[in-house]
Protein backbone atom coordinates (compact mmCIF):
# COMPACT_ATOMS: atom_id res chain seq x y z
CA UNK A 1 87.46 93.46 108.23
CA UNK A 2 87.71 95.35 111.36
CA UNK A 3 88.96 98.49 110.09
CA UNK A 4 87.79 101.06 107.01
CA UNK A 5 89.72 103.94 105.58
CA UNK A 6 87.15 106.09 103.18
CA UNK A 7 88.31 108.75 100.76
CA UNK A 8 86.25 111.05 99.08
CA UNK A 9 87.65 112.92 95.87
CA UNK A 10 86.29 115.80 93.78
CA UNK A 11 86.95 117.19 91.17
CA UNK A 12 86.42 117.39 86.79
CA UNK A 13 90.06 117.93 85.58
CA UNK A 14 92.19 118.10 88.64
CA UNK A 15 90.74 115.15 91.59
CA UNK A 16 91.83 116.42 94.77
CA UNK A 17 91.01 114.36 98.25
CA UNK A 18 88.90 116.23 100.17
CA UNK A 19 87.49 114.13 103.28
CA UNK A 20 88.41 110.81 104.73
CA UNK A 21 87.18 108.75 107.64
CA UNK A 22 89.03 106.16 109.47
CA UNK A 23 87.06 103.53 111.84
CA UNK A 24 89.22 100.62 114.21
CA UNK A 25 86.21 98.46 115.48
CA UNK A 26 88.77 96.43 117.62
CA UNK A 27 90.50 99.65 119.34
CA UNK A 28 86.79 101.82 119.65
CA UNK A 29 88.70 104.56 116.78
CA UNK A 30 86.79 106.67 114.47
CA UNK A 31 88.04 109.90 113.22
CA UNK A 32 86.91 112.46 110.50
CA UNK A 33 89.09 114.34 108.71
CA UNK A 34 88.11 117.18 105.85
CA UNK A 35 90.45 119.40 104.08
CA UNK A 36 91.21 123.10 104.71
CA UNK A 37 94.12 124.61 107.23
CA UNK A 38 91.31 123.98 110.00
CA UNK A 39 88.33 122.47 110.19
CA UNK A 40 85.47 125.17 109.49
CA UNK A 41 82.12 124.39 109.87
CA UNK A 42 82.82 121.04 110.78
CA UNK A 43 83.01 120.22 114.55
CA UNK A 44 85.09 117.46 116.10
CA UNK A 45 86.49 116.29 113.10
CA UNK A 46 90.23 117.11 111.82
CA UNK A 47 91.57 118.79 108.90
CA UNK A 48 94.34 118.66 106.16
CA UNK A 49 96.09 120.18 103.58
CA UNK A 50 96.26 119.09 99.57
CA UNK A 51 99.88 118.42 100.45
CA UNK A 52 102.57 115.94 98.17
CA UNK A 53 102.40 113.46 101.27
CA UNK A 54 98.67 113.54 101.67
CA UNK A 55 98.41 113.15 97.35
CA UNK A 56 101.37 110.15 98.25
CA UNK A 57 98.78 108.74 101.29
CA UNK A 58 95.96 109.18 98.70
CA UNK A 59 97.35 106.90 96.06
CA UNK A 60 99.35 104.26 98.11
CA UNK A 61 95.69 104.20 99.49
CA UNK A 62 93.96 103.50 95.78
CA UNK A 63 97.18 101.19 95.19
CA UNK A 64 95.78 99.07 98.53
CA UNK A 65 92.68 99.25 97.23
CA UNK A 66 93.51 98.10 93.69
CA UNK A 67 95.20 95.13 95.49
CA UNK A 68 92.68 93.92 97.65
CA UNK A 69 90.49 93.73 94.68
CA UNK A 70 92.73 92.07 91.94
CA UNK A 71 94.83 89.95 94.37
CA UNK A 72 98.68 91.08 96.31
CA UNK A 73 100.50 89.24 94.07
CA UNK A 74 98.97 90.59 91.17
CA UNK A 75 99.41 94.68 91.30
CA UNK A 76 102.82 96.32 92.87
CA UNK A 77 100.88 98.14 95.78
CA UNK A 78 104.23 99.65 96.95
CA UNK A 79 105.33 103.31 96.43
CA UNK A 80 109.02 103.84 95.40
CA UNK A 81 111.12 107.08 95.33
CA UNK A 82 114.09 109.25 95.93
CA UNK A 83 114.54 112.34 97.93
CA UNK A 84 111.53 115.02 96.37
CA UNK A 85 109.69 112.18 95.32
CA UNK A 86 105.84 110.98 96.61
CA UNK A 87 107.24 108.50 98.49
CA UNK A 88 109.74 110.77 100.53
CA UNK A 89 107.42 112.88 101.45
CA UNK A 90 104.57 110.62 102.70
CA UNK A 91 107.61 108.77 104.86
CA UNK A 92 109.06 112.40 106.12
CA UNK A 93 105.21 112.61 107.56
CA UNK A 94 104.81 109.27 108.98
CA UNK A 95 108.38 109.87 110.62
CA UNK A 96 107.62 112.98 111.61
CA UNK A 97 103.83 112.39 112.59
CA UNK A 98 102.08 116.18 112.00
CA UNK A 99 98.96 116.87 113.69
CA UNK A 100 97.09 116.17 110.56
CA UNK A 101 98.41 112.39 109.89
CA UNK A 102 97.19 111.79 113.77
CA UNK A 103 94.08 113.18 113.48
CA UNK A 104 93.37 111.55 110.45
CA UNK A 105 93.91 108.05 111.75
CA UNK A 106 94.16 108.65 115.75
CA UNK A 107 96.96 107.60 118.23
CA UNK A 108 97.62 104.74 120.00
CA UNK A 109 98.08 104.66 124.16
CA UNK A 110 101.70 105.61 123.55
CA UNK A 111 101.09 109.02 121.61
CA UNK A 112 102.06 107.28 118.20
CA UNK A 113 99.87 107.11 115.25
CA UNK A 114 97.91 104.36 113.95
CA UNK A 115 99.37 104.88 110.27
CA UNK A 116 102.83 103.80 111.64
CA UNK A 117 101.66 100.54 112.50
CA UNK A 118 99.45 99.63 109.22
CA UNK A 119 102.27 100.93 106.95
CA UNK A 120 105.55 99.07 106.54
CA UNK A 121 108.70 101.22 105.30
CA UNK A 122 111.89 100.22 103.51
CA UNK A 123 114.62 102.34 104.27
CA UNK A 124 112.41 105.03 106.42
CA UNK A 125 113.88 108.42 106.27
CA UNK A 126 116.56 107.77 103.32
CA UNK A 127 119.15 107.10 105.84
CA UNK A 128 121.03 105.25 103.31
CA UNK A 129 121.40 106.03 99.67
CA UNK A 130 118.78 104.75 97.63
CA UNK A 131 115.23 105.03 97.35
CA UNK A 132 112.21 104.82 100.40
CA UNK A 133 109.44 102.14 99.53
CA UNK A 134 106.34 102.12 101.31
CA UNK A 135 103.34 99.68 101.75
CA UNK A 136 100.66 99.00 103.60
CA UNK A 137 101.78 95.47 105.76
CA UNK A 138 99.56 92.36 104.99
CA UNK A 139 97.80 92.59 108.05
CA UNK A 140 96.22 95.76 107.34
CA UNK A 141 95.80 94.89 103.53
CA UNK A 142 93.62 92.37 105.38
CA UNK A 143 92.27 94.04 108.12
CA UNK A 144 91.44 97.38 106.44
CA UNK A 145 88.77 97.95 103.57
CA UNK A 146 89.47 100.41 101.48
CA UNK A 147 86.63 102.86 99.82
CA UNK A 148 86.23 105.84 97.44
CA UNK A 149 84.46 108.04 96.18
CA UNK A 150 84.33 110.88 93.35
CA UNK A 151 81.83 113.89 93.98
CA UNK A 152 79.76 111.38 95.99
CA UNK A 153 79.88 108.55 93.64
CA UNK A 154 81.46 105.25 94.58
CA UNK A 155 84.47 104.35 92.69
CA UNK A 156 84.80 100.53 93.01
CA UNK A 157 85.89 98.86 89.80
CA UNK A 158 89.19 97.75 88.67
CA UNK A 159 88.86 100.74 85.75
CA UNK A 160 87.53 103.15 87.80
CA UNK A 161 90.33 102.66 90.43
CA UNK A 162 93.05 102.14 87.88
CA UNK A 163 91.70 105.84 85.96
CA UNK A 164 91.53 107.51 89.74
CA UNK A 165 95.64 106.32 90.51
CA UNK A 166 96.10 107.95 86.82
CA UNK A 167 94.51 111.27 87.81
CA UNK A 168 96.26 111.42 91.03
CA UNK A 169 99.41 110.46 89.61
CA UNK A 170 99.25 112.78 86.66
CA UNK A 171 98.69 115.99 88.73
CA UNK A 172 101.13 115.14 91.98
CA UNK A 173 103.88 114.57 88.70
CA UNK A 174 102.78 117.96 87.54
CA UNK A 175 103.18 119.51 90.97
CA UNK A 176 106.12 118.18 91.82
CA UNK A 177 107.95 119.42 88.38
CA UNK A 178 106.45 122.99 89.27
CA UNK A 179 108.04 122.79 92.74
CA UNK A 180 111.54 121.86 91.36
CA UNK A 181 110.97 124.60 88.52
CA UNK A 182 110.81 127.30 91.54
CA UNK A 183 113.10 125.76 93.59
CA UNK A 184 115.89 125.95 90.30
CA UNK A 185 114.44 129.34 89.86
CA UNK A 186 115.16 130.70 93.13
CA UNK A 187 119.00 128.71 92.64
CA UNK A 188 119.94 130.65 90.12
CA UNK A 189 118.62 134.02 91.33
């Protein structure tokens, strides 16, 4: 595999990415990214937010790597949803291409980042009714190995994968219910 995409989690009860690195042997990439609304401490690297598209990037990521491991045919590796959902908002940031998403995984010669090209996207930006589904192509389910980590420890099993996507899944749920709950608050005020 010419390409790795590492993310490290932490966390007890909540599991929040905080770091990820991104290597393309083939085009000389390597980036660094940590999260925070800058980088800190850390020189040369990037930085991001615990954002609903990054926690949508973060499990389409675990989904990929749950795939690679188990077989394609055998695990939907695909995230599905509607306007709000985990989905919408990781494809509103691929379309829309913040400074985070290219830092994270660099730009090509023409200014557009590498994400675009390893991700494949079904109805991209809702623009007809339905939901958005996103994957990761077979060429970089090939081409890209997948790793994480949990407060420094590898996470490589099936289980340990499978109990990760739960966590992560659990608490984006839980965020995005709060969100709506405010937005319907601030409706009816």
């Amino acid at each position: 595999m010419q390409r790795s995409f590492e993310l490290h989690f932490a966390g007890c009860m909540a599991v929040e990415l905080v770091e990820t690195s991104f290597s393309d042997s083939e085009a000389g990439v390597h980036s660094r990214s940590v999260r925070g609304k800058t980088a800190g401490a850390f020189r040369n690297v990037g930085s991001f937010q615990w954002t609903t598209a990054v926690k949508a990037l973060s499990l389409l990521c675990i989904k990929a790597g749950l795939a690679q491991r188990v077989g394609v045919a055998k695990v939907d590796h695909r995230l599905a949803g509607d306007k709000g959902s985990l989905a919408a908002s990781l494809d509103y940031a691929i379309s829309k291409q913040p400074e985070w998403l290219m830092e994270m995984f660099e730009v090509d010669s023409e200014g557009i980042s590498l994400m675009r090209r390893l991700v494949r996207r079904t109805n991209p930006e809702r623009k007809r009714p339905g939901p958005v589904v996103l994957g990761f192509s077979e060429g970089a389910l090939e081409s890209v190995r997948f790793r994480f980590t949990l407060n420094g420890t590898p996470v490589e099993s099936i289980s340990e994968l499978e109990s990760l996507s739960a966590c992560l899944t659990e608490e984006a749920f839980a965020s995005l219910r709060a969100d709506e709950a405010v937005f319907s608050a601030n409706l009816a005020a």
